[in-house]
C-alpha atoms as a PDB file:
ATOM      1  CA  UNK A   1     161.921-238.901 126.926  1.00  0.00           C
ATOM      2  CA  UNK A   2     162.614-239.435 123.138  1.00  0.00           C
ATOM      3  CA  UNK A   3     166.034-239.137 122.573  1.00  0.00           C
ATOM      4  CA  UNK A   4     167.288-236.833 119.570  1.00  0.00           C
ATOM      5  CA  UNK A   5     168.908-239.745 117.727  1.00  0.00           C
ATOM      6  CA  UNK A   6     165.415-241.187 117.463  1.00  0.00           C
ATOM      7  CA  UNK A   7     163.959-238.075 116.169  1.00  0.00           C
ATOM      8  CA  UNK A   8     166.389-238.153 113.802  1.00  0.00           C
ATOM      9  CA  UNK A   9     166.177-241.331 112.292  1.00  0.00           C
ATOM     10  CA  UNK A  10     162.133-241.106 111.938  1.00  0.00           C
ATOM     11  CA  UNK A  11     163.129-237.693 109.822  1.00  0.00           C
ATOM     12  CA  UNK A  12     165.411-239.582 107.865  1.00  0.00           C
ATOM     13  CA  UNK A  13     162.508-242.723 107.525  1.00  0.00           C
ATOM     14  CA  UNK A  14     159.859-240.148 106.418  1.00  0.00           C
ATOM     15  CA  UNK A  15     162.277-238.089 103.990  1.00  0.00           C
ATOM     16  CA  UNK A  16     163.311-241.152 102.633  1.00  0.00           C
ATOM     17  CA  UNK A  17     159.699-242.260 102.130  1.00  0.00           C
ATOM     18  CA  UNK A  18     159.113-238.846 100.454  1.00  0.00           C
ATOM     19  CA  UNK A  19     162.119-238.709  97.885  1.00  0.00           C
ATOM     20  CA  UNK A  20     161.214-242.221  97.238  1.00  0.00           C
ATOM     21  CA  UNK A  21     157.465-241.729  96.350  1.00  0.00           C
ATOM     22  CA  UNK A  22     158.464-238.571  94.456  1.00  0.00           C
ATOM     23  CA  UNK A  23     160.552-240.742  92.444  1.00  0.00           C
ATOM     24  CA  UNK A  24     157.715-242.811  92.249  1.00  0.00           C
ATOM     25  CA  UNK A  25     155.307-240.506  90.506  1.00  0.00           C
ATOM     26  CA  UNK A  26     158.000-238.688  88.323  1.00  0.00           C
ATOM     27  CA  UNK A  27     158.951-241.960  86.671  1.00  0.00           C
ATOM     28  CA  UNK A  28     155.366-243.201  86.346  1.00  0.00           C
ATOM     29  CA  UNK A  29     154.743-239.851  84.881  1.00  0.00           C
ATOM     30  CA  UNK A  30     157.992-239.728  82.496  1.00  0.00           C
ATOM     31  CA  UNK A  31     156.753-243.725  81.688  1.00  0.00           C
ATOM     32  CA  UNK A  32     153.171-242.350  80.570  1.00  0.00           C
ATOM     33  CA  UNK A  33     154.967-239.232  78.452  1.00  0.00           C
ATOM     34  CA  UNK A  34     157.372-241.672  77.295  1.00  0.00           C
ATOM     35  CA  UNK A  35     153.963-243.903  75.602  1.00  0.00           C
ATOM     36  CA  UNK A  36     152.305-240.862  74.580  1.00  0.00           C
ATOM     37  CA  UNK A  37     155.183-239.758  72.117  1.00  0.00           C
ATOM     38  CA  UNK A  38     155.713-243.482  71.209  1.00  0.00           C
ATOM     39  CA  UNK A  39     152.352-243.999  70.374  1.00  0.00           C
ATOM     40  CA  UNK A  40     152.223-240.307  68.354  1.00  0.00           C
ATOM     41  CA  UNK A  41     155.101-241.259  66.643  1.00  0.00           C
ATOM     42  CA  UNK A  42     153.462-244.607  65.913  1.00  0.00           C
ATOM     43  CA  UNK A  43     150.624-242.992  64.581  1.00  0.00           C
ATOM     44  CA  UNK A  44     152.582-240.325  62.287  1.00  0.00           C
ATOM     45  CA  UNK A  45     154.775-242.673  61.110  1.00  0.00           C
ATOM     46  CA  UNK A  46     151.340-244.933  60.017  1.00  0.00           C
ATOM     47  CA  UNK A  47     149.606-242.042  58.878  1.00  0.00           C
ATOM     48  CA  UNK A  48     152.988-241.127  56.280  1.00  0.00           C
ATOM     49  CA  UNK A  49     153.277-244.608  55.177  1.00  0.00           C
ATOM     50  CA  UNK A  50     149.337-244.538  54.492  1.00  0.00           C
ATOM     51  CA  UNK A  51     150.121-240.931  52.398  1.00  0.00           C
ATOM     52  CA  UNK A  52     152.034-242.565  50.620  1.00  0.00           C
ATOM     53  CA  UNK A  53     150.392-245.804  49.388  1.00  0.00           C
ATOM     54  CA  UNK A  54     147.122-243.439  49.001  1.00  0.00           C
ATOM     55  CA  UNK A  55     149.801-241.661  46.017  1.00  0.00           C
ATOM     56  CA  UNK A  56     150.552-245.064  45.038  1.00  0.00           C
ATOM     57  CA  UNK A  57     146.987-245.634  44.047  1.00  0.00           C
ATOM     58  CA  UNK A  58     146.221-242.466  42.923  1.00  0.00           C
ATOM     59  CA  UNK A  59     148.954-243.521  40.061  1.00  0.00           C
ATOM     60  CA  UNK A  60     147.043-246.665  39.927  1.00  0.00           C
ATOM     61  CA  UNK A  61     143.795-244.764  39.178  1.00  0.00           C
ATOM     62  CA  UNK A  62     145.738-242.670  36.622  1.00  0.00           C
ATOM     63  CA  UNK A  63     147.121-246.150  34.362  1.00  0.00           C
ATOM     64  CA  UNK A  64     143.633-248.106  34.691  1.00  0.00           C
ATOM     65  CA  UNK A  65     142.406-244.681  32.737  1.00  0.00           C
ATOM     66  CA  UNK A  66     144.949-244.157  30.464  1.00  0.00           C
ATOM     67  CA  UNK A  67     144.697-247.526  29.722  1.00  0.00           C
ATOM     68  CA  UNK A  68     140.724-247.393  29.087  1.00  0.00           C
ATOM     69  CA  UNK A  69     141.752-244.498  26.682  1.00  0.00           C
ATOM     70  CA  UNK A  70     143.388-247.053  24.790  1.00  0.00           C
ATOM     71  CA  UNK A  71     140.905-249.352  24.034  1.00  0.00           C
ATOM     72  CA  UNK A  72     138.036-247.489  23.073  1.00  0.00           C
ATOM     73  CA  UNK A  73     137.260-243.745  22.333  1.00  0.00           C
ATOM     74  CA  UNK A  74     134.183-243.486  24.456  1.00  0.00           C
ATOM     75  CA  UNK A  75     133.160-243.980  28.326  1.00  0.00           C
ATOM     76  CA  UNK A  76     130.240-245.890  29.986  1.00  0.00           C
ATOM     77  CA  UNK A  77     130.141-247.736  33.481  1.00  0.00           C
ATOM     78  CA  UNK A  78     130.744-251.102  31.458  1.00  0.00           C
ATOM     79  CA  UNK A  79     134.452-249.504  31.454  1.00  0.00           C
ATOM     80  CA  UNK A  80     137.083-251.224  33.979  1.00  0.00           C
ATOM     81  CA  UNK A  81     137.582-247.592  35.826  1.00  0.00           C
ATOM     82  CA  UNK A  82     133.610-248.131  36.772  1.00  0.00           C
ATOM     83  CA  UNK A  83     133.864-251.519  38.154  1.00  0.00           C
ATOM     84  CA  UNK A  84     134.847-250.718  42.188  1.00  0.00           C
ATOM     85  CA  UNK A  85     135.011-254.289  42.714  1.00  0.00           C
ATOM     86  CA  UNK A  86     138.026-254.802  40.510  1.00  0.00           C
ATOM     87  CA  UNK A  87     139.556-251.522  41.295  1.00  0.00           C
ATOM     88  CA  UNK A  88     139.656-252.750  44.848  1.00  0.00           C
ATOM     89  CA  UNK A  89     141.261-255.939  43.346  1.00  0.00           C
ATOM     90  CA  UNK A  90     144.142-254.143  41.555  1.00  0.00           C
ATOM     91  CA  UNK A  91     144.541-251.660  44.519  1.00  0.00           C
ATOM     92  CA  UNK A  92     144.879-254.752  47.468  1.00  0.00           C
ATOM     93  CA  UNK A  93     147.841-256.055  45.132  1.00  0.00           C
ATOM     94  CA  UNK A  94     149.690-253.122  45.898  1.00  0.00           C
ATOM     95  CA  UNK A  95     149.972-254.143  49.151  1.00  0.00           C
ATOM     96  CA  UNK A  96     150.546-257.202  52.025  1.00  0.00           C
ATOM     97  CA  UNK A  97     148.871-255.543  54.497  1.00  0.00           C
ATOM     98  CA  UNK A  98     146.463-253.012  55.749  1.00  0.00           C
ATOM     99  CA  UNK A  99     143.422-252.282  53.530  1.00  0.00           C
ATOM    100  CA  UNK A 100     142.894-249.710  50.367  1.00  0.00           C
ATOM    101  CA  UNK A 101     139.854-248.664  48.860  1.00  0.00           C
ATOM    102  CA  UNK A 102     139.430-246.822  45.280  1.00  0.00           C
ATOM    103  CA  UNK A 103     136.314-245.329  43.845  1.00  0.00           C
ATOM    104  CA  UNK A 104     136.604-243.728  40.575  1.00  0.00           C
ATOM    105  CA  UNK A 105     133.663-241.372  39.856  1.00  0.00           C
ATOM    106  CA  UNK A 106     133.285-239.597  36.377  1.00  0.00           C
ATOM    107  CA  UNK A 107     132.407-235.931  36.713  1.00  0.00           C
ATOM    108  CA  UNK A 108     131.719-235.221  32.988  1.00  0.00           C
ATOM    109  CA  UNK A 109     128.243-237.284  34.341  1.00  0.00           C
ATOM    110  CA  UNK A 110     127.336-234.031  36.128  1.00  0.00           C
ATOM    111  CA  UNK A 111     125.691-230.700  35.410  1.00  0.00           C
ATOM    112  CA  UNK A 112     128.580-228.234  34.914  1.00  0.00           C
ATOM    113  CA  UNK A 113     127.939-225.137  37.123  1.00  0.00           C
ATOM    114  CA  UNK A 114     130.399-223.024  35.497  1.00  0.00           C
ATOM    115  CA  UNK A 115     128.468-223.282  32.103  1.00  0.00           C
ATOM    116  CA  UNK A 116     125.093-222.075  33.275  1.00  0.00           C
ATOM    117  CA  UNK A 117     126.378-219.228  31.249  1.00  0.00           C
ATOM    118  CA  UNK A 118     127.830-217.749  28.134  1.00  0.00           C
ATOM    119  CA  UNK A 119     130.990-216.197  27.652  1.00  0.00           C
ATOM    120  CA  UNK A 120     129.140-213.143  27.970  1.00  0.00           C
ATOM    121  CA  UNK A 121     127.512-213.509  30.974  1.00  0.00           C
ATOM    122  CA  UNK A 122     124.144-214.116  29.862  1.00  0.00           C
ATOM    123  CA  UNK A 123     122.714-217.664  30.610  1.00  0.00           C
ATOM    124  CA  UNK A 124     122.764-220.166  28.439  1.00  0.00           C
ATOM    125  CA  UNK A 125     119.089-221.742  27.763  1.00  0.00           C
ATOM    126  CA  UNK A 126     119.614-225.391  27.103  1.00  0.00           C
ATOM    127  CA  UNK A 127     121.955-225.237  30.529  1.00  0.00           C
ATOM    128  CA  UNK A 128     119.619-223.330  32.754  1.00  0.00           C
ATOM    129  CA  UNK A 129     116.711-225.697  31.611  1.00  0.00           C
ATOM    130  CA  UNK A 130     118.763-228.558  33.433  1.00  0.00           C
ATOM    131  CA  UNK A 131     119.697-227.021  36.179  1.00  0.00           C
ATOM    132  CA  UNK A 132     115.498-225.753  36.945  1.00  0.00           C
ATOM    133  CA  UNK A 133     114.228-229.982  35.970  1.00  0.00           C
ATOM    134  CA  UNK A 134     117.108-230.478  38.882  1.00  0.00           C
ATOM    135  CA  UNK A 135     116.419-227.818  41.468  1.00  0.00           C
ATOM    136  CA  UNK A 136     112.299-228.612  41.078  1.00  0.00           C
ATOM    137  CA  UNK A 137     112.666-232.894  40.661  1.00  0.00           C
ATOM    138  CA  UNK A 138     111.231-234.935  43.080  1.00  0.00           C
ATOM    139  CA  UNK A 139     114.144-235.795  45.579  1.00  0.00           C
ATOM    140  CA  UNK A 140     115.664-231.952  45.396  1.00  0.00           C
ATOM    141  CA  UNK A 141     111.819-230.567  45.891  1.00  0.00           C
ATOM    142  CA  UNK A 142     112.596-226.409  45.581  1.00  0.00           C
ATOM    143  CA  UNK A 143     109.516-225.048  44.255  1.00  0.00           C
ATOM    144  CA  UNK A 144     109.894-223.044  40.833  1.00  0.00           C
ATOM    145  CA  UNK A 145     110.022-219.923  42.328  1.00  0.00           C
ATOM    146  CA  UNK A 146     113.065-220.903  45.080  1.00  0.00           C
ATOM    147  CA  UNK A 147     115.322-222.360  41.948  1.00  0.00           C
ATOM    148  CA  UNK A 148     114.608-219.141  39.895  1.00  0.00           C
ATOM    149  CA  UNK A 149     116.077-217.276  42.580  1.00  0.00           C
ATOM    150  CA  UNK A 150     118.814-219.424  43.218  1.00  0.00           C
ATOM    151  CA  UNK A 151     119.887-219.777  39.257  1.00  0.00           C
ATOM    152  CA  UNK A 152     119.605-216.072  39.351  1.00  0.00           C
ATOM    153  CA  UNK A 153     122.085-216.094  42.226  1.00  0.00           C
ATOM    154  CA  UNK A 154     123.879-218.248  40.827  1.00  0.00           C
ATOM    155  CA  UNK A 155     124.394-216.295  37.560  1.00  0.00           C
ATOM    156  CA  UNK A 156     125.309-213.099  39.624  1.00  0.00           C
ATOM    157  CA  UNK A 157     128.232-215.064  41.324  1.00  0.00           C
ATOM    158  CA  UNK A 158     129.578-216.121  37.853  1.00  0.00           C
ATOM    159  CA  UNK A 159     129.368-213.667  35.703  1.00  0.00           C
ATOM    160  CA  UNK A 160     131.762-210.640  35.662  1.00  0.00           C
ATOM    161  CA  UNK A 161     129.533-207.693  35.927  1.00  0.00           C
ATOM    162  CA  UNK A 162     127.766-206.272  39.048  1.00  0.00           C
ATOM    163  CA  UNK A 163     124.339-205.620  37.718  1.00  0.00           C
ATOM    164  CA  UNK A 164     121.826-207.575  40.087  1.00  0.00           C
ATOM    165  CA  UNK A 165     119.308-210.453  37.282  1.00  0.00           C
ATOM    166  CA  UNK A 166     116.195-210.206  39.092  1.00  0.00           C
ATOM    167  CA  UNK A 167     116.301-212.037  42.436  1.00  0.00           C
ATOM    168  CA  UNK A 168     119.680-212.521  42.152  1.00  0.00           C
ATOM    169  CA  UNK A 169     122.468-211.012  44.074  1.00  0.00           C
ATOM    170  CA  UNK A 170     125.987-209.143  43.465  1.00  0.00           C
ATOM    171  CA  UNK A 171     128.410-207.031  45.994  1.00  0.00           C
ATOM    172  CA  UNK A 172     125.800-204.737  46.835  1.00  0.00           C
ATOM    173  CA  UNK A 173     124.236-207.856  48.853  1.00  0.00           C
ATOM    174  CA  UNK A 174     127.256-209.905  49.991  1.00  0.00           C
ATOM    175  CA  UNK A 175     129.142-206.883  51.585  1.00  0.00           C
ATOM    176  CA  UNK A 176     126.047-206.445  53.636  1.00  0.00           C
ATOM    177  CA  UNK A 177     126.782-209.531  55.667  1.00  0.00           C
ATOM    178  CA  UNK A 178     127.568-209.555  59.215  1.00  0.00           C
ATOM    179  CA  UNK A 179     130.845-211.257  58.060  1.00  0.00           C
ATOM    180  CA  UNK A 180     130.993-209.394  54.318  1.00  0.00           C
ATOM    181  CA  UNK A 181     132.782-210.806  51.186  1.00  0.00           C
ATOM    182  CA  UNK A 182     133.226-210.427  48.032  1.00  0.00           C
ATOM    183  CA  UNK A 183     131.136-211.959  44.570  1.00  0.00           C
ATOM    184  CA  UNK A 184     133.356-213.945  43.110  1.00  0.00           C
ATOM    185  CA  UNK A 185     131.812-212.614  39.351  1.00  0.00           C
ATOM    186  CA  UNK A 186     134.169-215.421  37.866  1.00  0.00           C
ATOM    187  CA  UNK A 187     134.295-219.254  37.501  1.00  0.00           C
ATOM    188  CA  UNK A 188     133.981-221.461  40.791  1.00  0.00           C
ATOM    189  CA  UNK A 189     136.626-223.191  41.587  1.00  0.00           C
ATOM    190  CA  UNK A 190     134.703-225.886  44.043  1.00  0.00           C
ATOM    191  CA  UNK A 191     131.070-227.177  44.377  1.00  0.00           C
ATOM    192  CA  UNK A 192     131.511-225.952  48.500  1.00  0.00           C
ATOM    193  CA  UNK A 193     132.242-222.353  46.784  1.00  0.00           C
ATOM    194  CA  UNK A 194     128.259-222.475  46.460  1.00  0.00           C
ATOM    195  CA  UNK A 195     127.570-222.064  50.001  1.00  0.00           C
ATOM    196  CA  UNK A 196     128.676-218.764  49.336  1.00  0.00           C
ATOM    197  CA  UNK A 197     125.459-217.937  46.665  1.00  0.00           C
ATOM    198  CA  UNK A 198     122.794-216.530  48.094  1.00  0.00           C
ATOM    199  CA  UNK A 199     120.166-218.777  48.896  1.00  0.00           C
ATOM    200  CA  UNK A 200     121.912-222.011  49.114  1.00  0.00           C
ATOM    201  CA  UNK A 201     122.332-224.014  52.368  1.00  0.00           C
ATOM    202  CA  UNK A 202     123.935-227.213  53.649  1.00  0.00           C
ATOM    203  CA  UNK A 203     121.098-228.817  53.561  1.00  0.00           C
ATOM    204  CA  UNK A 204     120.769-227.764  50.150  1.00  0.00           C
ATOM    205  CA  UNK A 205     124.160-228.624  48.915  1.00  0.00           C
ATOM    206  CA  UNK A 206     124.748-231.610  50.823  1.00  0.00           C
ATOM    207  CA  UNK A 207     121.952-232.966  51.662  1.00  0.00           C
ATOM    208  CA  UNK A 208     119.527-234.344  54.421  1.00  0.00           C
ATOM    209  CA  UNK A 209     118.477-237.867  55.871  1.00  0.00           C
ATOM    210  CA  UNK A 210     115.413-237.508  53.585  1.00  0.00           C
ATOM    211  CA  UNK A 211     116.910-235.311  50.525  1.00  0.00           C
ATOM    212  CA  UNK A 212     119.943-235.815  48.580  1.00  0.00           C
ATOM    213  CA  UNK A 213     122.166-232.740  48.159  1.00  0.00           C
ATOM    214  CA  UNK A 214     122.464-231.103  44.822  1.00  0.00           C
ATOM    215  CA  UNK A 215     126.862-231.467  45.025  1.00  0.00           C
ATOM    216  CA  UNK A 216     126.342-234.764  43.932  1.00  0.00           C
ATOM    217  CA  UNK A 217     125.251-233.834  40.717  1.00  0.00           C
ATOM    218  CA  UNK A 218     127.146-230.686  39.481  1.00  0.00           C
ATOM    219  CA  UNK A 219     131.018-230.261  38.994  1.00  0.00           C
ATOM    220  CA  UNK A 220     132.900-227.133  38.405  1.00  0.00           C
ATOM    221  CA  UNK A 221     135.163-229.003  35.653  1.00  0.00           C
ATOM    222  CA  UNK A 222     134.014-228.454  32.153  1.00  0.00           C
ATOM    223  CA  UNK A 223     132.944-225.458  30.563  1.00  0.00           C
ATOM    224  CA  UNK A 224     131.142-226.844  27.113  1.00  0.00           C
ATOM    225  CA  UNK A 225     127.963-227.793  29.239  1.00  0.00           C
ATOM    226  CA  UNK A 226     128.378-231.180  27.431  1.00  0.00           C
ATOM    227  CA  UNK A 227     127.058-234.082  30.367  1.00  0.00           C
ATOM    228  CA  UNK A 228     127.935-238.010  29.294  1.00  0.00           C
ATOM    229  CA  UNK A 229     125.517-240.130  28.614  1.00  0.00           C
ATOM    230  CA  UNK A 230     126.616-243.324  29.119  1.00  0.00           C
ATOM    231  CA  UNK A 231     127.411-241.812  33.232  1.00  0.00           C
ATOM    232  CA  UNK A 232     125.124-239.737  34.393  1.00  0.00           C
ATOM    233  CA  UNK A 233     122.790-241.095  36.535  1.00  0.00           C
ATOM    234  CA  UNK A 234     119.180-241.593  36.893  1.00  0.00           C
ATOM    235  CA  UNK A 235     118.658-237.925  37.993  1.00  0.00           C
ATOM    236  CA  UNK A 236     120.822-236.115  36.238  1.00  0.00           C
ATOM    237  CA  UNK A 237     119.452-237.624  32.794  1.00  0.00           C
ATOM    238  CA  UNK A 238     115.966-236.912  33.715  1.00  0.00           C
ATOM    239  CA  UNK A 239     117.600-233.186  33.641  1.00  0.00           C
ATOM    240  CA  UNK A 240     118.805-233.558  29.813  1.00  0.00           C
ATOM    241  CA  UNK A 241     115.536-233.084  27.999  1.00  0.00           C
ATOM    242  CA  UNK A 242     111.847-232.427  28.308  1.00  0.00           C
ATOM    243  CA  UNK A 243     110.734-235.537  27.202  1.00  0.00           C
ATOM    244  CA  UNK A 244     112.700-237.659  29.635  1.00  0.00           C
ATOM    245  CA  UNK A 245     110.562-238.953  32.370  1.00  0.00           C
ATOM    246  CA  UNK A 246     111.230-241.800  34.838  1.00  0.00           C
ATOM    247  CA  UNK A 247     109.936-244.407  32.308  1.00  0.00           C
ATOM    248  CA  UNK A 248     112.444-243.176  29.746  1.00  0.00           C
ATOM    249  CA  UNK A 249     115.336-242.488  32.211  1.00  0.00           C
ATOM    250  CA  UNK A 250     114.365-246.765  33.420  1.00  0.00           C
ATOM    251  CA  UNK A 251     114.762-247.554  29.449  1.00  0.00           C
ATOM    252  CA  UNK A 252     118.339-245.382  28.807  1.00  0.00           C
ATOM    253  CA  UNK A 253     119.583-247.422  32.008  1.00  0.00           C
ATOM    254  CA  UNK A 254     118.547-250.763  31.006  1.00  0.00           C
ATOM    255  CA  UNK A 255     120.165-250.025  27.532  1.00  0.00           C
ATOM    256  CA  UNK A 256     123.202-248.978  28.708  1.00  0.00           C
ATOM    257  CA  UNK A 257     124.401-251.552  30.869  1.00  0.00           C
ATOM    258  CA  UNK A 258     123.694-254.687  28.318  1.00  0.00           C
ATOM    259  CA  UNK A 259     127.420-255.437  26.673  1.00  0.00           C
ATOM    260  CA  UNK A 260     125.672-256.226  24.111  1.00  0.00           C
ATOM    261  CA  UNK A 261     125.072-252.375  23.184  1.00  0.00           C
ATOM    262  CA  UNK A 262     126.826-250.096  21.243  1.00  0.00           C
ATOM    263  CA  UNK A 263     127.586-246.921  23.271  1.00  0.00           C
ATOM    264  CA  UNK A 264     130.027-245.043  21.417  1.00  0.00           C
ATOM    265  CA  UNK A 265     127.828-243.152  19.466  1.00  0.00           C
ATOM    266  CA  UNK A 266     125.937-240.111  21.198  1.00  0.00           C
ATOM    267  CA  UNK A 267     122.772-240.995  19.186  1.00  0.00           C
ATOM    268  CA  UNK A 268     122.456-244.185  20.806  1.00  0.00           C
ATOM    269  CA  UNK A 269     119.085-243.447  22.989  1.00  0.00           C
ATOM    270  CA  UNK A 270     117.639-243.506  19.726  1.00  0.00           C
ATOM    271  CA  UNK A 271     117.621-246.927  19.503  1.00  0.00           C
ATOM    272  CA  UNK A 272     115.551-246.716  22.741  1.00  0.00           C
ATOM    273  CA  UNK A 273     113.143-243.741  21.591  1.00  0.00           C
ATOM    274  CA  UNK A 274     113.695-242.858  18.144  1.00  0.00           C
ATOM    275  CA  UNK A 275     111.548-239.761  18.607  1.00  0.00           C
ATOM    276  CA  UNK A 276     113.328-238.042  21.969  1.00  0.00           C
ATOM    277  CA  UNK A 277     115.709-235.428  21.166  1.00  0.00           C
ATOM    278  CA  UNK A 278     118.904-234.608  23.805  1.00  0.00           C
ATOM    279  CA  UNK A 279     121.077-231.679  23.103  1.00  0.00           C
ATOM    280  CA  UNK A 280     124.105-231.223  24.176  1.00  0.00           C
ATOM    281  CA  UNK A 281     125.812-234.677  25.378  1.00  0.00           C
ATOM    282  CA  UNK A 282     128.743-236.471  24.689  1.00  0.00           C
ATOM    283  CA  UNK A 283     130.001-240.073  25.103  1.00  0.00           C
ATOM    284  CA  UNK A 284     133.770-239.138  26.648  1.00  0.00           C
ATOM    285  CA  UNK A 285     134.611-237.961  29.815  1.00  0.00           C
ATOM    286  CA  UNK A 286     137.576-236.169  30.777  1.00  0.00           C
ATOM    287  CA  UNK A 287     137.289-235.210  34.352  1.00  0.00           C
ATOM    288  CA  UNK A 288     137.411-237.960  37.454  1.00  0.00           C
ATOM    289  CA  UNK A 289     137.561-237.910  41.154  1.00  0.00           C
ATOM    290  CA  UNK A 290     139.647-240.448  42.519  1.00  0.00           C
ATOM    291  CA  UNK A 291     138.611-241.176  46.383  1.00  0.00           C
ATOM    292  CA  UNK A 292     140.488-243.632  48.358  1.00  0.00           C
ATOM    293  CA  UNK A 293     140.259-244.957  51.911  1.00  0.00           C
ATOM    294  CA  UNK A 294     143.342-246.474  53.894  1.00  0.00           C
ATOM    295  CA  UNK A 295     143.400-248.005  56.665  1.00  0.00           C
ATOM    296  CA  UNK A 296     146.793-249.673  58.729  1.00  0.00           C
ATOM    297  CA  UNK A 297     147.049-250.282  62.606  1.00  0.00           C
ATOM    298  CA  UNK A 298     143.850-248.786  63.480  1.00  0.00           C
ATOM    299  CA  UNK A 299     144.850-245.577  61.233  1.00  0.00           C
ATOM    300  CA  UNK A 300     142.376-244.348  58.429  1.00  0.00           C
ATOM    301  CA  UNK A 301     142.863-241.567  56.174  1.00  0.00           C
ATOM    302  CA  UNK A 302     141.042-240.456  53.187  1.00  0.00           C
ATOM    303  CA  UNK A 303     142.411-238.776  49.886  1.00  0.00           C
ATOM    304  CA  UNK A 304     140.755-237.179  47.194  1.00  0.00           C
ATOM    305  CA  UNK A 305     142.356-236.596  43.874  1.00  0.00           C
ATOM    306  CA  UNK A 306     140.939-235.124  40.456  1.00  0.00           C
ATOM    307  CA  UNK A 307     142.324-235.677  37.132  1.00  0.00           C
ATOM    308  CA  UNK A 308     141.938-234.107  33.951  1.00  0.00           C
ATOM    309  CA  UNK A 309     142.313-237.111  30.962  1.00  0.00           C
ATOM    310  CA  UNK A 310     142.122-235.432  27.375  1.00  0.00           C
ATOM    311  CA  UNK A 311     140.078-237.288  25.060  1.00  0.00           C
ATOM    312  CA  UNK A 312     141.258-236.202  22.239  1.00  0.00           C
ATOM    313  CA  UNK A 313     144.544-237.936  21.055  1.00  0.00           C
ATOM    314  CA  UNK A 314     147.458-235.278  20.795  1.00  0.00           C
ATOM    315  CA  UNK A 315     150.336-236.982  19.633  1.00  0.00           C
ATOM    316  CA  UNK A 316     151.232-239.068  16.762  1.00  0.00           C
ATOM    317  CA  UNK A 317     149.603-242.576  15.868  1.00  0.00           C
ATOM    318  CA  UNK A 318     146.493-241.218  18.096  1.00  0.00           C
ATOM    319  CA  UNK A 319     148.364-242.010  21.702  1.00  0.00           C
ATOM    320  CA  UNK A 320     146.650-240.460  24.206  1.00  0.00           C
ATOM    321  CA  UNK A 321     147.814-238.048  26.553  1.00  0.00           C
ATOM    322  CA  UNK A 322     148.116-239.476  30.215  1.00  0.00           C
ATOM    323  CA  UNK A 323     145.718-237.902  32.820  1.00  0.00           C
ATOM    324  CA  UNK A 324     147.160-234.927  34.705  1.00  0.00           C
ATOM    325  CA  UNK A 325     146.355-234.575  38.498  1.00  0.00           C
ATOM    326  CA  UNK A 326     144.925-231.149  38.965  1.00  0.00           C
ATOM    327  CA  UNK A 327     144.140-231.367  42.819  1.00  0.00           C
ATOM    328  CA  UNK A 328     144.757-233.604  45.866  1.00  0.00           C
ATOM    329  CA  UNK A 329     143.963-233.267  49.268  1.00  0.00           C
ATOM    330  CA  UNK A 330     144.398-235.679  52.462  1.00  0.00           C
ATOM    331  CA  UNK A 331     142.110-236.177  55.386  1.00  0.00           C
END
């Protein structure tokens, strides 16, 4: 017969067992919450420190154009703001560790959506013309009748009346939706605002695997409809005129990337085709999107800045204005 004292002492053995592989897990669990706040503090602590160097370069970005304004009064890709190379130069001197990427991409290169029409509402012909060579090129591919009804969209979102322009679309329309809002009948304020229009997709705005989305070539800075033509690429200055085919557009690239060249001048394609005509193009920029990609400790983040650079010297002796910052967002 087991005596009680025994009994006792194997409850005491198996309590103390218990308490002592409670204490077990709770420590092995306060160890493991313990790591996880470490490690999120870690990573927020990174993540500021990479906000900030990302604002560092940003001001960077802002002093390499500024000081572009200084030396010349017009803007091509020969310009030190074009050259990613370099800007990646300046930007790693910034810092002894970690890695910082700039891109500085000139938006005054694009169509401008917000002047597909006049003050009035009506659109403007020389803009509209553009904006059908892009919808109905070879790499967008909408057929004739698609962009007509997207332009006419397009023009219903922007201007500030409600009367419907043919295959276009105003309040009547949008309120319909299963999720209704409202026609902006004013000014965009982003290219993702076009999702919005009627008729236009992701896959239209952004893009496919085989098609390139149409966001890379407008902006919804600039007003004057005026596209540079020392920056707009291949597509976009197939959209400037009529007589620009691919041969031409081949001919205004070659040209404008020889040093050698004189781009200041907004007649300069004549000197490729004396006969071709382009309305409505300019040689300065004034609008840029400054993208940058950090990365420290296994952290990346990516910032987007735009800044507004007046061309046109407003102060005594012809110094230019620095550029202004009018948006900034982090990822």
């Amino acid at each position: 017969m087991t005596s009680p004292l025994a009994n006792n002492r194997g409850v005491a053995l198996l309590t103390t067992l218990l308490v002592l592989v409670f204490m077990v897990v709770i420590t092995l669990n306060f160890g493991s919450v313990i790591r996880r706040n470490l490690t999120g503090a870690a990573y927020s602590m990174t993540r500021i420190d990479l906000q900030q160097r990302a604002r560092s370069t940003v001001s960077l970005a802002s002093s390499v154009l500024y000081a572009d304004q200084k030396l010349n009064h017009h803007d091509s890709l020969l310009d030190h703001w074009a050259n990613q190379p370099w800007l990646k130069q300046q930007a790693d001197t910034l810092f002894d560790d970690g890695a910082i990427d700039l891109t500085i991409d000139d938006h005054s290169g694009r169509l401008q959506v917000n002047a597909l029409i006049t003050a009035e509402g009506a659109f403007e012909p020389e803009q509209k013309n553009r904006f059908m060579r892009l919808l109905t090129s070879e790499e967008i591919r909408v057929s004739p009748e698609e962009a007509g009804q997207i332009l006419d969209a397009i023009k219903d979102w922007l201007d500030p009346d409600d009367d419907i322009t043919e295959f276009g679309a105003e309040n009547s329309w949008y309120q319909t939706l299963a999720a209704p809002y409202s026609c902006r009948n004013g000014p965009i304020a982003s290219i993702d605002e076009l999702l919005l229009v009627r008729g236009i997709s992701d896959e239209l705005l952004y893009g496919t695997e085989v098609r390139p989305g149409i966001a890379q070539f407008f902006t919804p800075y600039g007003t004057d409809g005026l596209v540079n033509i020392n920056t707009a690429n291949s597509i976009v200055l197939r959209t400037l005129s009529e007589g620009i085919d691919q041969a031409t557009v081949e001919a205004l690239l070659a040209y404008r990337t020889d040093h050698a060249h004189d781009l200041a001048s907004t007649d300069w394609y004549k000197s490729v085709y004396g006969d071709l005509h382009i309305p409505m193009i300019t040689v300065n920029s004034s609008f840029f999107e400054i993208r940058i990609q950090g990365n420290l400790r296994n952290v990346t983040i990516r910032a987007l800045a735009m800044m507004y650079r007046p061309h046109k010297p407003a102060l005594p002796e012809n110094t230019p204005l620095p550029p202004i910052m009018i948006s900034w967002q982090v990822e």
